[in-house]
C-alpha atoms as a PDB file:
ATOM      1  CA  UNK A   1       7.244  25.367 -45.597  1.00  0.00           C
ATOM      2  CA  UNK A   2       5.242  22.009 -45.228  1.00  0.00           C
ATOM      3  CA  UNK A   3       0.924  22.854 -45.479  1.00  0.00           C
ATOM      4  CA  UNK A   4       1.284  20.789 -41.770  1.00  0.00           C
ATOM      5  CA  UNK A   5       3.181  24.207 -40.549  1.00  0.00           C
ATOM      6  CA  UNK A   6       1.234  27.125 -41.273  1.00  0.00           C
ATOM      7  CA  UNK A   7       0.005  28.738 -38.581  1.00  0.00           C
ATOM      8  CA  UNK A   8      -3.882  28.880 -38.601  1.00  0.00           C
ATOM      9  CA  UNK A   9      -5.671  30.433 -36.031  1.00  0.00           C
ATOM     10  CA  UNK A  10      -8.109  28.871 -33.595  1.00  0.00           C
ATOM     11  CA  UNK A  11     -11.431  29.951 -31.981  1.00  0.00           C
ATOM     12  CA  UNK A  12     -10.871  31.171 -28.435  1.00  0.00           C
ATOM     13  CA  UNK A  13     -10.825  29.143 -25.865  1.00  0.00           C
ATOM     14  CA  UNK A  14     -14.695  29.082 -23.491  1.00  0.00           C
ATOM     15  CA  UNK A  15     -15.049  26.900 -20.409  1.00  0.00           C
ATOM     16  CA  UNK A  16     -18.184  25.721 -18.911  1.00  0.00           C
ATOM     17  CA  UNK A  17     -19.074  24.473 -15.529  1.00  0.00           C
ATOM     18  CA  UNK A  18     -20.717  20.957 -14.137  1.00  0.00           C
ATOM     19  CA  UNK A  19     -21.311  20.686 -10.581  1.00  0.00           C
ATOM     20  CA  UNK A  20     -22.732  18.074  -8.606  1.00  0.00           C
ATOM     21  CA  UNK A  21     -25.533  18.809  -5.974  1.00  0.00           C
ATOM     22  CA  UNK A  22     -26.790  17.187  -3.029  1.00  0.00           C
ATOM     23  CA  UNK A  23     -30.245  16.577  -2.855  1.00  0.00           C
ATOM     24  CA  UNK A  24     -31.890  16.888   1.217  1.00  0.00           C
ATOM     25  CA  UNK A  25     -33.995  16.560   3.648  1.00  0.00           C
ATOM     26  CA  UNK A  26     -33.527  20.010   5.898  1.00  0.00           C
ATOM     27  CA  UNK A  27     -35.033  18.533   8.601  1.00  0.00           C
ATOM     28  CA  UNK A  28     -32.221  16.242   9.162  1.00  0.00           C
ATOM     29  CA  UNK A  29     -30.360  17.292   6.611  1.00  0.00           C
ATOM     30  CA  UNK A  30     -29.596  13.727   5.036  1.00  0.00           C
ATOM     31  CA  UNK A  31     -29.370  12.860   1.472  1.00  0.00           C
ATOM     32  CA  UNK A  32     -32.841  12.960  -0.179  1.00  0.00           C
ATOM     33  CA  UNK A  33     -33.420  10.040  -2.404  1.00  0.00           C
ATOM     34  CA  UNK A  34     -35.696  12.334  -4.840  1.00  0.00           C
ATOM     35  CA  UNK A  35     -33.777  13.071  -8.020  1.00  0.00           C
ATOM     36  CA  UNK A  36     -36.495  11.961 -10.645  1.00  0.00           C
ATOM     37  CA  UNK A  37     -39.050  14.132  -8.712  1.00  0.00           C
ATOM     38  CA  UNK A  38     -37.001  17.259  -8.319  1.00  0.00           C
ATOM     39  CA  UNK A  39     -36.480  16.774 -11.984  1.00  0.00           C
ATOM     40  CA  UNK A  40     -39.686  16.475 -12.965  1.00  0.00           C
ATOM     41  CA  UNK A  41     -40.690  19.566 -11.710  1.00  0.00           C
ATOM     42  CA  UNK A  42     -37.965  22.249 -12.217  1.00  0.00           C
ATOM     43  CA  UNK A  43     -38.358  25.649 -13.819  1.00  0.00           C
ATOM     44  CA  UNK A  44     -38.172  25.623 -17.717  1.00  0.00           C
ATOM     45  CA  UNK A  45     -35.047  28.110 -16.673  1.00  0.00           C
ATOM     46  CA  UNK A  46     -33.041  24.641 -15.248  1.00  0.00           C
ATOM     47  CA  UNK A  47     -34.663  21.489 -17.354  1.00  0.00           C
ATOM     48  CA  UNK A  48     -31.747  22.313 -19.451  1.00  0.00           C
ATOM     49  CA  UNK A  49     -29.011  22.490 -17.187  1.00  0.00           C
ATOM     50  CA  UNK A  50     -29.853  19.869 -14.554  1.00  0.00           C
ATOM     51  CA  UNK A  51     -29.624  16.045 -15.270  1.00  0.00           C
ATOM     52  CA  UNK A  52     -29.557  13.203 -13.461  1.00  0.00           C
ATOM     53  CA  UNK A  53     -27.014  11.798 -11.654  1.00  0.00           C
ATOM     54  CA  UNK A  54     -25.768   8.510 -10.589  1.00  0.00           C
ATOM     55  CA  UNK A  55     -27.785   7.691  -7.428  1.00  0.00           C
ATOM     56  CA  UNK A  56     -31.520   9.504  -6.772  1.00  0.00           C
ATOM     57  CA  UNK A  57     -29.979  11.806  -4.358  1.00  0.00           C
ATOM     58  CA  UNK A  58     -27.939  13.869  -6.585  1.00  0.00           C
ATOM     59  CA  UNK A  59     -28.626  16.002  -9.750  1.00  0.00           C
ATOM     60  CA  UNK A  60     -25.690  17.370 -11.716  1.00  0.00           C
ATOM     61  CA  UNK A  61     -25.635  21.468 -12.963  1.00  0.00           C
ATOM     62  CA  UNK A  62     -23.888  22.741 -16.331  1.00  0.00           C
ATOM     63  CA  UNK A  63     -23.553  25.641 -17.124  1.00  0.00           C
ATOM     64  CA  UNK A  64     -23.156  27.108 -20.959  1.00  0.00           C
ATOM     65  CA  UNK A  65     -19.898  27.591 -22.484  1.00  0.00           C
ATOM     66  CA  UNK A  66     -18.286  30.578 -22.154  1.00  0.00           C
ATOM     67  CA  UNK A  67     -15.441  32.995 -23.231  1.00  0.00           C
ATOM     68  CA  UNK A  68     -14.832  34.592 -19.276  1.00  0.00           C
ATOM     69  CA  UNK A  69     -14.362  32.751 -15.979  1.00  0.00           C
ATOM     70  CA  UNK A  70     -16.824  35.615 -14.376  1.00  0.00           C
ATOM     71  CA  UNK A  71     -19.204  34.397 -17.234  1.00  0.00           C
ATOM     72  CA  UNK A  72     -19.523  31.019 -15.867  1.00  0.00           C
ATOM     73  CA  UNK A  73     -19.083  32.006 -12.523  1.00  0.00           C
ATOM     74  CA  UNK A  74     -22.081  34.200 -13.051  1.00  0.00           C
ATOM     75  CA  UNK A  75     -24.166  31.307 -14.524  1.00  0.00           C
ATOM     76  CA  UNK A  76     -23.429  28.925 -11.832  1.00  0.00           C
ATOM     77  CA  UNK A  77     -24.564  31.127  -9.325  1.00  0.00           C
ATOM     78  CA  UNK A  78     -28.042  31.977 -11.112  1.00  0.00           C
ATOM     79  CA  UNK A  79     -28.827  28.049 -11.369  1.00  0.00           C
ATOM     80  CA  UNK A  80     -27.716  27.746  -7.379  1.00  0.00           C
ATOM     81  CA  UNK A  81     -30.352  30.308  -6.769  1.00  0.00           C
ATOM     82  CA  UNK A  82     -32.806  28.806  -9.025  1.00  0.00           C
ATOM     83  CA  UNK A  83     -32.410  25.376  -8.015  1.00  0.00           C
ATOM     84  CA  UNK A  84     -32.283  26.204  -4.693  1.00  0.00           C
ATOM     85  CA  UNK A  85     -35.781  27.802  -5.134  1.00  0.00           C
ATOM     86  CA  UNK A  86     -37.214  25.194  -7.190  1.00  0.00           C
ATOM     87  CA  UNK A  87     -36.441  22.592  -3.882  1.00  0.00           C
ATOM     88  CA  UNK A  88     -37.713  25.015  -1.443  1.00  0.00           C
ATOM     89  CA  UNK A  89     -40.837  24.240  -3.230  1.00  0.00           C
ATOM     90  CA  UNK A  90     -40.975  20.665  -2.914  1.00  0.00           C
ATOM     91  CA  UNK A  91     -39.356  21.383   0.814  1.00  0.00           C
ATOM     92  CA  UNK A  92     -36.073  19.975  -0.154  1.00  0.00           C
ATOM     93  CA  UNK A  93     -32.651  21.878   0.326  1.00  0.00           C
ATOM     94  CA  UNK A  94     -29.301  20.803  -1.931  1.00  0.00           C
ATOM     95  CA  UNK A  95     -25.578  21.068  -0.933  1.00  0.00           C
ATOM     96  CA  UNK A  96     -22.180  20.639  -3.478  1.00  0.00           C
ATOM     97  CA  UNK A  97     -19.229  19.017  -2.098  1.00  0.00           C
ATOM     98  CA  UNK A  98     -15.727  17.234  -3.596  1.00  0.00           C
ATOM     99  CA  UNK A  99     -16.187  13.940  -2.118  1.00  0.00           C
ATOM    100  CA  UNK A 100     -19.353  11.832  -1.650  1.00  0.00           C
ATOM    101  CA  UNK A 101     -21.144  12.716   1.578  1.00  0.00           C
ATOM    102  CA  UNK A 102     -20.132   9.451   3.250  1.00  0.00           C
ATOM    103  CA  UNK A 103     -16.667   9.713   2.536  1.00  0.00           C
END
């Protein structure tokens, strides 16, 4: 048998989660152009899984990687509570959705 052949086992597969959130106003609930200030003042629980996004009204989530779907699931829901928290603070209120909100 060619070395190319031999079976060698792998690590297990993990899978990890990014999500992109809204940033808003809930007064009229319209996109909040506030990115670099939500960021500068989240938890130390989310400065590692928020970053920046694309336009100021937007902040993307990650989650770790992990070995269960109901591990990441789990996560993702912790750093929707948190961040949802963290904008109540600044009066600010966050949405996820598929398609850009114009669209």
């Amino acid at each position: 048998m060619n070395d190319w052949a031999e079976w060698t086992a792998s690590q297990p597969y993990t899978l990890g989660v990014e999500e992109e959130m809204m940033v808003l106003d809930p007064l009229d609930w319209s996109l909040a152009q506030r990115g670099d200030h939500v960021l500068a003042r989240l938890s130390p629980a989310l400065t590692s899984h928020a970053t920046a996004e694309t336009h100021e009204a937007a902040l993307e989530l990650a989650t770790a990687p992990h070995e269960t779907v109901a591990g990441a699931a789990g996560e993702v829901a912790a750093l929707r509570s948190a961040l949802a928290a963290d904008l109540a603070a600044n009066g600010l209120s966050a949405a996820s959705a598929g398609t850009h909100p114009f669209a």
